[in-house]
Protein backbone atom coordinates (compact mmCIF):
# COMPACT_ATOMS: atom_id res chain seq x y z
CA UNK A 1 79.35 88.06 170.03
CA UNK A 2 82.08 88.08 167.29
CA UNK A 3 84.59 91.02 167.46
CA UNK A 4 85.23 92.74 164.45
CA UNK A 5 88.08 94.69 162.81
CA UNK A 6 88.83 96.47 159.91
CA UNK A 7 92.06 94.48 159.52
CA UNK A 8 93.41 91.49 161.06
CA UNK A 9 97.47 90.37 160.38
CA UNK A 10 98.31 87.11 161.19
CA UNK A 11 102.15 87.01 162.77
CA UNK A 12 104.15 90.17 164.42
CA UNK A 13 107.44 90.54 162.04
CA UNK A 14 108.57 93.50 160.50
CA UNK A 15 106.23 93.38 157.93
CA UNK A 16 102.88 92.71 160.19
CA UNK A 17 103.88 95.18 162.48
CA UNK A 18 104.63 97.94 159.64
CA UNK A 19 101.47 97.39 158.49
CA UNK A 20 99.70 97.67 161.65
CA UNK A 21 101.23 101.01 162.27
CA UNK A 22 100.27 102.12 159.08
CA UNK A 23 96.90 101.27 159.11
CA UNK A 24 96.25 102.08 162.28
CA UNK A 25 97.53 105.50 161.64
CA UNK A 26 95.19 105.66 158.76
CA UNK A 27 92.38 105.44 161.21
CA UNK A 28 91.67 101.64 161.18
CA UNK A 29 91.36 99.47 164.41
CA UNK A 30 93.63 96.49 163.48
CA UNK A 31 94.14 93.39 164.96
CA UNK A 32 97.69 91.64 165.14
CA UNK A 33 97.84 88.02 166.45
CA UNK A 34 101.29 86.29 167.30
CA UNK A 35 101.95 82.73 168.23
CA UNK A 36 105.16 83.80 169.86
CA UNK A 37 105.57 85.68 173.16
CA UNK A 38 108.51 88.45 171.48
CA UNK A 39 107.50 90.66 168.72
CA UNK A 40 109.35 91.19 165.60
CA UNK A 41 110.02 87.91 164.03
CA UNK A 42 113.79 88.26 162.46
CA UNK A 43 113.76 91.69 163.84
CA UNK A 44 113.55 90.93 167.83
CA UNK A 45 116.18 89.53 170.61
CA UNK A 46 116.17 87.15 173.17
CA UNK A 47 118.15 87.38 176.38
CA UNK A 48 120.58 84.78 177.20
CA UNK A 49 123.19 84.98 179.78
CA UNK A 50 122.81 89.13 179.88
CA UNK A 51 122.94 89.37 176.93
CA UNK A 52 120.57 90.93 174.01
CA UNK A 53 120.82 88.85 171.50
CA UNK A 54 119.33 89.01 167.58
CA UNK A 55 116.33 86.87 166.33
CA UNK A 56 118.32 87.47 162.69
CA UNK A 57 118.63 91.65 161.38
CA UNK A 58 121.28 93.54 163.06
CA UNK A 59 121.24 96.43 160.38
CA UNK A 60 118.12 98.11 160.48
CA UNK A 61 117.10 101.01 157.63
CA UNK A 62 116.74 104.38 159.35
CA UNK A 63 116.70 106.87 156.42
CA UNK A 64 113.84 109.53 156.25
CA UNK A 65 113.10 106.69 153.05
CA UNK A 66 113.13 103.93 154.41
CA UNK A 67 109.32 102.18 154.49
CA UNK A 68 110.20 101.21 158.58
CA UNK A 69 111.42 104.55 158.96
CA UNK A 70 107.84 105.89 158.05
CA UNK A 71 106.15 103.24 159.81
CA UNK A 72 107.74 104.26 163.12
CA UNK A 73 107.36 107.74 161.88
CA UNK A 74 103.63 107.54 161.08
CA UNK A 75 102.96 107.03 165.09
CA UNK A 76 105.66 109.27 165.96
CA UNK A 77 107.82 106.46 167.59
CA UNK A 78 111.22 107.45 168.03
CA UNK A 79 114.11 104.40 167.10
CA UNK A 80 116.43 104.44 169.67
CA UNK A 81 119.63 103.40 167.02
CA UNK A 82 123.40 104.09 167.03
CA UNK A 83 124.69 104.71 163.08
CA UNK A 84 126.16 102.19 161.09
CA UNK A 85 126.24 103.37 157.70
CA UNK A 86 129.35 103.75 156.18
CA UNK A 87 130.75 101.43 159.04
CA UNK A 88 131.70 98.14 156.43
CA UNK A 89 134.66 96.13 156.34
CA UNK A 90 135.01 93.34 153.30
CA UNK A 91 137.58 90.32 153.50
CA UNK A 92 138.73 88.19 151.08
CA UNK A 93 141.86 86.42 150.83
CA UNK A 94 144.76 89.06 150.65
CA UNK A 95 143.23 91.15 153.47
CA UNK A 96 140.60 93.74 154.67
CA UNK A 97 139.05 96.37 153.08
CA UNK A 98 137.37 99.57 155.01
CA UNK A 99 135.04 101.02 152.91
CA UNK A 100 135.17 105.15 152.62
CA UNK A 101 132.59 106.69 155.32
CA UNK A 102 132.70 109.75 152.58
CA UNK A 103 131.32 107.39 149.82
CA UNK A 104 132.63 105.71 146.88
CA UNK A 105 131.82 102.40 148.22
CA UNK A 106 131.21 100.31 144.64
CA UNK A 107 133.98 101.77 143.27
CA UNK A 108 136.31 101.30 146.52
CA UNK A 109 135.41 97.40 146.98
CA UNK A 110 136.06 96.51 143.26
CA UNK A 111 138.99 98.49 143.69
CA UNK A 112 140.06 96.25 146.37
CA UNK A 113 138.87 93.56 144.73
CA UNK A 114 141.22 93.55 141.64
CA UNK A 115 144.22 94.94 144.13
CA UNK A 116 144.78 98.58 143.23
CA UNK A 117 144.33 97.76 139.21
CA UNK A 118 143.52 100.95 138.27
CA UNK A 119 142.34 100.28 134.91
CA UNK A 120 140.36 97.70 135.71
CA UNK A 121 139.05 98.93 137.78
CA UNK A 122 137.52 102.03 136.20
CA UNK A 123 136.69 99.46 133.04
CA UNK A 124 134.17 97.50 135.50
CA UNK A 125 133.43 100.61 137.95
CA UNK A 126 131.95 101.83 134.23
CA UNK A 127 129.89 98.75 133.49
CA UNK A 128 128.30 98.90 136.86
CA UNK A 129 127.00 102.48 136.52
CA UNK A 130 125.64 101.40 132.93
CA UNK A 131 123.75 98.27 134.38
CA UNK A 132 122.19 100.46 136.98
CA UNK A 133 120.97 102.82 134.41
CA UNK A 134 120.08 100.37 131.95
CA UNK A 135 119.39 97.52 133.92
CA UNK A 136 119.91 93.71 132.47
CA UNK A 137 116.73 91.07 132.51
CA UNK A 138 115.84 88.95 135.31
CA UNK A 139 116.26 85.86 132.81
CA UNK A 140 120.16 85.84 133.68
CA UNK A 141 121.56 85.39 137.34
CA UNK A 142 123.68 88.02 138.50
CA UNK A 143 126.49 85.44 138.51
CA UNK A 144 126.35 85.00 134.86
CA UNK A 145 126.10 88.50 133.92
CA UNK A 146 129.08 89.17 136.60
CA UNK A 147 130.99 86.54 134.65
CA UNK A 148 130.18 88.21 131.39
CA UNK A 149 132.32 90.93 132.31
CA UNK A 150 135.14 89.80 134.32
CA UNK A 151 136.52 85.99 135.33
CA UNK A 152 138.81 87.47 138.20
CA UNK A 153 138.13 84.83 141.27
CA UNK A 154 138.70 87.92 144.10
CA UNK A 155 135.87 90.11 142.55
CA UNK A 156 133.12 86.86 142.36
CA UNK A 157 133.95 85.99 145.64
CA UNK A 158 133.22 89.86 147.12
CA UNK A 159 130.05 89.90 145.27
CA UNK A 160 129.04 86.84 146.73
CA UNK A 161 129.93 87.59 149.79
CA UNK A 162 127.85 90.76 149.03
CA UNK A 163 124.75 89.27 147.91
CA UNK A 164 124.82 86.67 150.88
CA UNK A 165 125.82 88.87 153.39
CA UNK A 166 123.69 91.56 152.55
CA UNK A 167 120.94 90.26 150.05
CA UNK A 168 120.18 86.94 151.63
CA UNK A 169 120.72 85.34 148.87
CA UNK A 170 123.72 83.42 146.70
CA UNK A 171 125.09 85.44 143.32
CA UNK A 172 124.06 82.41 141.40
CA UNK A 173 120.29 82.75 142.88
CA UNK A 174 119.84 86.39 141.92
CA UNK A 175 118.59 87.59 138.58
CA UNK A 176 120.76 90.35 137.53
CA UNK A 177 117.95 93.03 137.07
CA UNK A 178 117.21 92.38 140.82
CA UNK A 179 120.81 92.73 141.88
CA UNK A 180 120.92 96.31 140.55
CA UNK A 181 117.57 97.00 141.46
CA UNK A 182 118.90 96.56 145.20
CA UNK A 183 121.94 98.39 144.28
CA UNK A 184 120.21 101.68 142.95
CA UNK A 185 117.75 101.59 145.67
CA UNK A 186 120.44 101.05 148.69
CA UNK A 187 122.21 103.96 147.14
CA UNK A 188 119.48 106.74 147.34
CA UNK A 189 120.58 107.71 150.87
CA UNK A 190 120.12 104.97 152.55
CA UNK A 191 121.29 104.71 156.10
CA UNK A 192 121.33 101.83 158.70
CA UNK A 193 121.93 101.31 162.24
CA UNK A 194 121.65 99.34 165.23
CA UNK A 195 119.22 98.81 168.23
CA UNK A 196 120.66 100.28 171.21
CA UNK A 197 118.83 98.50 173.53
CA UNK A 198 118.22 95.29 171.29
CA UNK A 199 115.74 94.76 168.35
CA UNK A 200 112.82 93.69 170.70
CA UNK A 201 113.45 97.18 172.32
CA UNK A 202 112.20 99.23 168.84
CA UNK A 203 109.29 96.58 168.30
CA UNK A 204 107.59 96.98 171.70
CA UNK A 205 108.03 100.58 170.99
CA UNK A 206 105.70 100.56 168.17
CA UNK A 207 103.71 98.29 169.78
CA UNK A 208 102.96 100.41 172.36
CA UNK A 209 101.75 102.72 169.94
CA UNK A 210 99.52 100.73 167.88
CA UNK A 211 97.83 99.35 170.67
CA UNK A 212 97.36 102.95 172.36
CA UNK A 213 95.50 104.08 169.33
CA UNK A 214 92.57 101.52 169.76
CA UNK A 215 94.29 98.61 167.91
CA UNK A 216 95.20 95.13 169.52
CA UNK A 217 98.12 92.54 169.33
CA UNK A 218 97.27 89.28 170.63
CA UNK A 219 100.05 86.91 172.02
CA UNK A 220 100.68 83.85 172.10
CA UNK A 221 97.71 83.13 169.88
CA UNK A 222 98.16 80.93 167.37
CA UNK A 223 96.15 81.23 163.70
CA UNK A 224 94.25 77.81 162.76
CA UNK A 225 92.31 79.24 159.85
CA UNK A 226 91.51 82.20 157.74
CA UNK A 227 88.09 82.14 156.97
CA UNK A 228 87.12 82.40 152.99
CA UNK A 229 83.76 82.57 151.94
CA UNK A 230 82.44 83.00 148.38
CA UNK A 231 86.10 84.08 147.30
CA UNK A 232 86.80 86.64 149.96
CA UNK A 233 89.08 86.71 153.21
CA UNK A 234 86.08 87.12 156.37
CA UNK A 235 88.35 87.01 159.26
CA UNK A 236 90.66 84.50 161.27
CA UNK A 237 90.22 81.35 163.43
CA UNK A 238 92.45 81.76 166.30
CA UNK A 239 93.58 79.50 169.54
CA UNK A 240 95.41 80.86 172.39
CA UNK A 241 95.76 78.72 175.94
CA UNK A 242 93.76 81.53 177.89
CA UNK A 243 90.91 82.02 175.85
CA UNK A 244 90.89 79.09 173.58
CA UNK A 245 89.21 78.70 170.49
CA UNK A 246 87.75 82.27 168.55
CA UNK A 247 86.69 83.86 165.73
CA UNK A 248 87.31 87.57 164.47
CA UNK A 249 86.05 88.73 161.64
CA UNK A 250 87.91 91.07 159.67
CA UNK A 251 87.62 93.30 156.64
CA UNK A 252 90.82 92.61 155.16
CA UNK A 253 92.86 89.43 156.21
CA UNK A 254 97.32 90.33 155.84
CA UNK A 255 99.39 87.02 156.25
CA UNK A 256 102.90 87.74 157.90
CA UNK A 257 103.66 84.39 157.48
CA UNK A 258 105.16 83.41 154.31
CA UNK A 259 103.32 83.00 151.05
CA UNK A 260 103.05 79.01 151.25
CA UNK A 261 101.93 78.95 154.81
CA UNK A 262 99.19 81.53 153.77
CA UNK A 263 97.70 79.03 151.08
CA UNK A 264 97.17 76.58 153.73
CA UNK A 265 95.76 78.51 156.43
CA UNK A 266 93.19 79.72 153.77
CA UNK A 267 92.32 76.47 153.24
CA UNK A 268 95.06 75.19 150.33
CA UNK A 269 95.70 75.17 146.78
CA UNK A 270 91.79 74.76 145.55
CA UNK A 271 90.74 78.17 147.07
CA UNK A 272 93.30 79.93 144.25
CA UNK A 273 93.19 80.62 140.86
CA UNK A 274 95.76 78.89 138.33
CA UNK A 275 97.51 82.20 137.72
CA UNK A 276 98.50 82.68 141.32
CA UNK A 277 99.62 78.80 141.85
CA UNK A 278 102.20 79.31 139.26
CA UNK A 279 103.83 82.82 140.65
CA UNK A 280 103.64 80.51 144.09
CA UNK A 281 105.41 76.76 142.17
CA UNK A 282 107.93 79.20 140.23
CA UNK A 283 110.41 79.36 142.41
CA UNK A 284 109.50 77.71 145.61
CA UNK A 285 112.38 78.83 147.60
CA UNK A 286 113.57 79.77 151.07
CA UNK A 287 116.74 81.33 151.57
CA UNK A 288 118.07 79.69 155.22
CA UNK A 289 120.49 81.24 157.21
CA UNK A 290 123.06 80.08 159.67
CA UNK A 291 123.38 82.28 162.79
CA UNK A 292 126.06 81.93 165.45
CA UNK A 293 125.91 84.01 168.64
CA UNK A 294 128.70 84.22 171.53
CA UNK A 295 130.57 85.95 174.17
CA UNK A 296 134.47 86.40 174.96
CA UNK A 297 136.28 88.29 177.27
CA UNK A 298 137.84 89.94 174.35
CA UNK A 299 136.18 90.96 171.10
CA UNK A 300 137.83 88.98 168.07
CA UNK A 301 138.62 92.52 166.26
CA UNK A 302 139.85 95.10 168.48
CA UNK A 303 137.60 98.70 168.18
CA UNK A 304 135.85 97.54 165.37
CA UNK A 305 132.24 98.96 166.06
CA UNK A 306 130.84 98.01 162.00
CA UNK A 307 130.39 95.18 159.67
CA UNK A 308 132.37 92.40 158.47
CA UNK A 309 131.42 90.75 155.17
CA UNK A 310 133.02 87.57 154.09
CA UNK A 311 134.51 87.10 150.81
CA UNK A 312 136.95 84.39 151.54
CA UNK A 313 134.79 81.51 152.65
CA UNK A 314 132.50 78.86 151.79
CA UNK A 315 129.84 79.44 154.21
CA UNK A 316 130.78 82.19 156.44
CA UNK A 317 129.74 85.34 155.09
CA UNK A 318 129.25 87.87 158.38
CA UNK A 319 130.29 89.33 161.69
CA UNK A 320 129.29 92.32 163.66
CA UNK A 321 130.47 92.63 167.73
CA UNK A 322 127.12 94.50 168.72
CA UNK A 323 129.09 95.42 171.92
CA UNK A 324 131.70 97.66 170.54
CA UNK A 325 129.07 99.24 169.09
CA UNK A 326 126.15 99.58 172.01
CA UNK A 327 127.59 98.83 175.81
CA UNK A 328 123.71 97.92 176.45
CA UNK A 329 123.93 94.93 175.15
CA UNK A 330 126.05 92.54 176.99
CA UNK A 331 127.29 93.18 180.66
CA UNK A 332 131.05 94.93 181.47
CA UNK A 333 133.92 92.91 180.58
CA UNK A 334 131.74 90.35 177.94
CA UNK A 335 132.24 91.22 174.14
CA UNK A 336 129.01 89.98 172.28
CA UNK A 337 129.59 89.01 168.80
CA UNK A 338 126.71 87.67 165.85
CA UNK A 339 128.23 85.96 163.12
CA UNK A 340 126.16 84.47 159.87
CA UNK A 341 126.65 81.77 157.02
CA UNK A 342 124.76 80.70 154.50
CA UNK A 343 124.49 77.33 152.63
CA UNK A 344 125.97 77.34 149.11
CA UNK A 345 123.19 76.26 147.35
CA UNK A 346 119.59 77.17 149.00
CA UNK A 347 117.90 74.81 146.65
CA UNK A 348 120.01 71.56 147.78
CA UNK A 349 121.44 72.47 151.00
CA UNK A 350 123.27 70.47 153.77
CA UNK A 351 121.98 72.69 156.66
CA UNK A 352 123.77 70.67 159.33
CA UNK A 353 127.42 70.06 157.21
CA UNK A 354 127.29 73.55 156.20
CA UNK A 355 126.34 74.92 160.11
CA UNK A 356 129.36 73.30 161.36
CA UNK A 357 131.73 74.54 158.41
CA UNK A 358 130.36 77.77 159.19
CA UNK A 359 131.90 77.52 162.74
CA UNK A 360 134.98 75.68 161.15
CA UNK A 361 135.69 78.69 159.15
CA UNK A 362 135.12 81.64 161.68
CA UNK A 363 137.59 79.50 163.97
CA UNK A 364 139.87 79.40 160.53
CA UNK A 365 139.85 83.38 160.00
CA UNK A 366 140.52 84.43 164.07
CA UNK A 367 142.61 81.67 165.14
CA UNK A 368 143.08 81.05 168.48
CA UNK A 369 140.86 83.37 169.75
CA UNK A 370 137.59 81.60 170.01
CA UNK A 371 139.51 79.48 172.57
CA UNK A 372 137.13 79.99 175.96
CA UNK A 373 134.34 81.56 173.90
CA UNK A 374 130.56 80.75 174.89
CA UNK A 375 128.24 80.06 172.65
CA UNK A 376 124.87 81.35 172.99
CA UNK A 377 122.91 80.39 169.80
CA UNK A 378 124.20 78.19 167.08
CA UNK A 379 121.02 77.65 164.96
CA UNK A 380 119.63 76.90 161.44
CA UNK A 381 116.93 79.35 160.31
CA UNK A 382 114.62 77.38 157.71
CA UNK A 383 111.17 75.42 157.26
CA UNK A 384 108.45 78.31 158.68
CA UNK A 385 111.03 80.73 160.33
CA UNK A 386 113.55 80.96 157.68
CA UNK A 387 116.39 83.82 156.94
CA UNK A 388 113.74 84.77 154.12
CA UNK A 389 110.39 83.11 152.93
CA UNK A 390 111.78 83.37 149.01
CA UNK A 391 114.77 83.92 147.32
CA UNK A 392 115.57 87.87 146.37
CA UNK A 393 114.03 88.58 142.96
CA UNK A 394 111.62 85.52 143.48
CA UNK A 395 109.21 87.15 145.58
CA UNK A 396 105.20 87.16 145.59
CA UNK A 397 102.97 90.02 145.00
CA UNK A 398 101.39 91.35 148.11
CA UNK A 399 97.83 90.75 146.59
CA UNK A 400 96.68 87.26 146.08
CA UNK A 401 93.23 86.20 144.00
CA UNK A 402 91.45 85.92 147.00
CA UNK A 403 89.45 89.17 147.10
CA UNK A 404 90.84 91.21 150.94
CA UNK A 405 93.64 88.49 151.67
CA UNK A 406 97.17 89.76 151.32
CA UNK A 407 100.74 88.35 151.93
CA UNK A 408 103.07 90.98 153.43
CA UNK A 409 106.86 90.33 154.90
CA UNK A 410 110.04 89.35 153.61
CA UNK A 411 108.38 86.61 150.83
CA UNK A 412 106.16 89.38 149.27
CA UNK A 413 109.14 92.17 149.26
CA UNK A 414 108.76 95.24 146.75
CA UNK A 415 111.41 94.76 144.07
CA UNK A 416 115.23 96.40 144.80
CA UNK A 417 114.49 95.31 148.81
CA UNK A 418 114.82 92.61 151.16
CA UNK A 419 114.99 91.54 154.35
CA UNK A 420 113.27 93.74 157.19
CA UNK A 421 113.32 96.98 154.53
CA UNK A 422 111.63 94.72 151.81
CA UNK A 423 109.14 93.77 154.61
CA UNK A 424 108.50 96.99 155.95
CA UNK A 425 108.12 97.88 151.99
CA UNK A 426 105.77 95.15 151.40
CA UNK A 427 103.44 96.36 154.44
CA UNK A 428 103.55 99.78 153.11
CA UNK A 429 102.17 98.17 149.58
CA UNK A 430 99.06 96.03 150.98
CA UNK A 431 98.53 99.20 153.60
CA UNK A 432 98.48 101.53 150.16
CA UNK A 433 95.72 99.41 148.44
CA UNK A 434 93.78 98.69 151.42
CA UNK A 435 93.22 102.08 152.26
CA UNK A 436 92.73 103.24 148.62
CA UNK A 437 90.22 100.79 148.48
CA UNK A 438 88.43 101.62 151.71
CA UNK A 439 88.50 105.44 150.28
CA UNK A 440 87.27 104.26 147.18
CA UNK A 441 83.92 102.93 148.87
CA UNK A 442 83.20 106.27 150.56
């Protein structure tokens, strides 16, 4: 007999498992199937060598605000986080800036930026505040309008150090409205921290609590199909070594696993309208991600328990040493550190050049003291597990035009987010509708 659910979500990222918590806490009994073992997608770890380290987020959104905040909230599941906000260091080539735990951040990096020019400063400090309150069109890059307003090298290299580091995405790939769309909604107290215990930690948490409220999560089950039939999402086709081939059938279908990958498990291009096909051609974009794990007996920067953000470099754009900031992490005596790059240009990228000039230029900026270090992951997120599904300010709408089939995660994110927030945000979207809709029928 075939099992049925109100909703089924195909993958276990940030943005499926949002979703599950929210509809579950809505009263729904929600199915979540996973090819992988871990839970959490970009937002998990993996132990190697004693150590916990990141699938990809280190920063995770904690304010009262923040869509994973309520998420974890709605099934009152405590995250288990130590503080990072406030905690940012920027580099670019005449030294290191600490950014004000007391605010005044924007101000303070451009600041640093055009080295203590006062007026200057205050001149682009100004235009800033004016472009978040009257924000430019998404039909210039924020590179462009950047360069519109200032041509000094040291402030475009912090912003895109900024907008890689932090946005996932180069200055030159941005639209400008996007960029201070992000910018006004990071600044409405937004706070961030990190896993004590490791990502994976916080995800079975919530886990636990979905599945103790009469939903289910499914591992290592892998999703062959999603069924359509006469224009509406039915259910999913799933395969899974113990039980092998099955069908459940499902009110609402939500795809955690990138907008392209959702066209073809619904059966490709021919099942969608025209209108939907070009949102999906228009920018067909993933924004990869070059992450670098290791241990040393000695952390590179000594009592620095924040983050680093690259201003200075080609590729290398961020480094956090999770063990100065959680002891849980790595055993006594072994300082864990997570560094990231990105490729230059995520349309026409060199993943493999660009991986190793990565590690060229984080041996480049500590010197010497990488000497002995072991590497744990060197790796190049892209194809179906990328740093993001689509390009910030690129994304797709969490509906598609199949009637009950949604996208959610970090290639359907709400506009001013990305990353794990703009995933969590996206779940909180398709969660919205599909429970409006279900009231709307009773």
């Amino acid at each position: 007999m075939t099992e049925r659910f109100d909703s089924i979500i195909i993958g276990a990222g940030m943005g499926g498992m949002c979703a599950a918590a929210r509809l579950t806490a809505a009263g729904q009994r929600v199915l979540v199937v996973e090819k992988s073992p871990h839970l959490g997608g970009r937002c998990s770890h993996r132990d190697k060598n004693g150590c916990r380290v990141t699938t990809g987020a280190i920063m995770i959104p904690m304010a009262e605000s923040s869509a994973i905040r309520q998420a974890f909230d709605l099934l009152e599941v405590p995250m288990n986080m130590i503080e990072l906000t406030g905690r940012m260091r920027y580099r670019l080539q005449h030294g290191d800036f600490d950014q004000a735990k007391s605010g005044g951040g924007l101000r303070g990096i451009i600041k640093f930026a055009l080295e203590d020019d006062e007026e200057s400063t205050e001149r682009l400090f100004q235009i800033f505040l004016a472009a978040m309150q009257d924000m430019p069109g998404d039909a210039i890059t924020f590179r462009d309008w950047l360069r519109q307003h200032t041509d000094n090298e040291n402030v475009i290299n912090l912003f895109q150090g900024f907008c890689a580091a932090l946005m996932g995405t180069n200055m030159h790939e941005i639209p400008a409205g996007e960029f201070f769309r992000f910018l006004a909604y990071s600044s409405r107290g937004s706070r961030f921290g990190m896993a004590v215990k490791g990502n994976g930690d916080l995800m079975e948490a919530l886990a636990k609590a979905i599945e103790d409220r009469g939903s289910r999560i499914l591992r290592r089950t892998v999703c062959r199909e999603i069924r359509i039939e006469d224009g509406n999402a039915t259910g999913v086709v799933v395969k899974s070594k113990d039980r092998g081939e099955e069908f459940f059938e499902g009110d609402n279908v939500l795809s955690n696993t990138g907008p392209d990958r959702t066209v073809t498990l619904a059966g490709g291009r021919e099942k969608f309208d025209a209108d939907y096909l070009a949102k999906l051609d228009k920018f067909p974009y993933e924004a990869p991600i070059f992450h670098i794990s290791f241990v040393t007996d000695e952390p590179l920067i000594e009592d620095f328990d924040g983050c680093l953000v690259f201003g200075n470099n080609k590729n290398l754009i961020y480094l956090e040493i999770p063990s100065l900031i959680s002891p849980d992490v790595s055993p006594p005596g072994r300082y864990l550190h997570t560094a990231f790059g990105a490729p230059t240009d995520a349309a026409s990228a060199d993943l493999k050049k660009e991986l190793e000039n990565t590690l060229r230029e984080l041996e480049e900026n500590f010197p010497g003291k990488l000497d002995g270090a072991e590497f744990l992951v060197k790796a190049r997120h892209s194809g179906e597990g990328p740093g993001m599904h689509r390009w910030a300010g690129h994304m797709l709408p969490v509906t598609t035009s199949i009637k009950n089939l949604f996208n959610v995660g970090d290639g359907s994110t709400s506009p001013g987010t990305i990353g794990t927030e703009g995933a969590a945000a996206s779940a909180r979207e398709a969660a919205r509708l599909i429970v409006s809709a279900t009231d709307d029928c009773t």
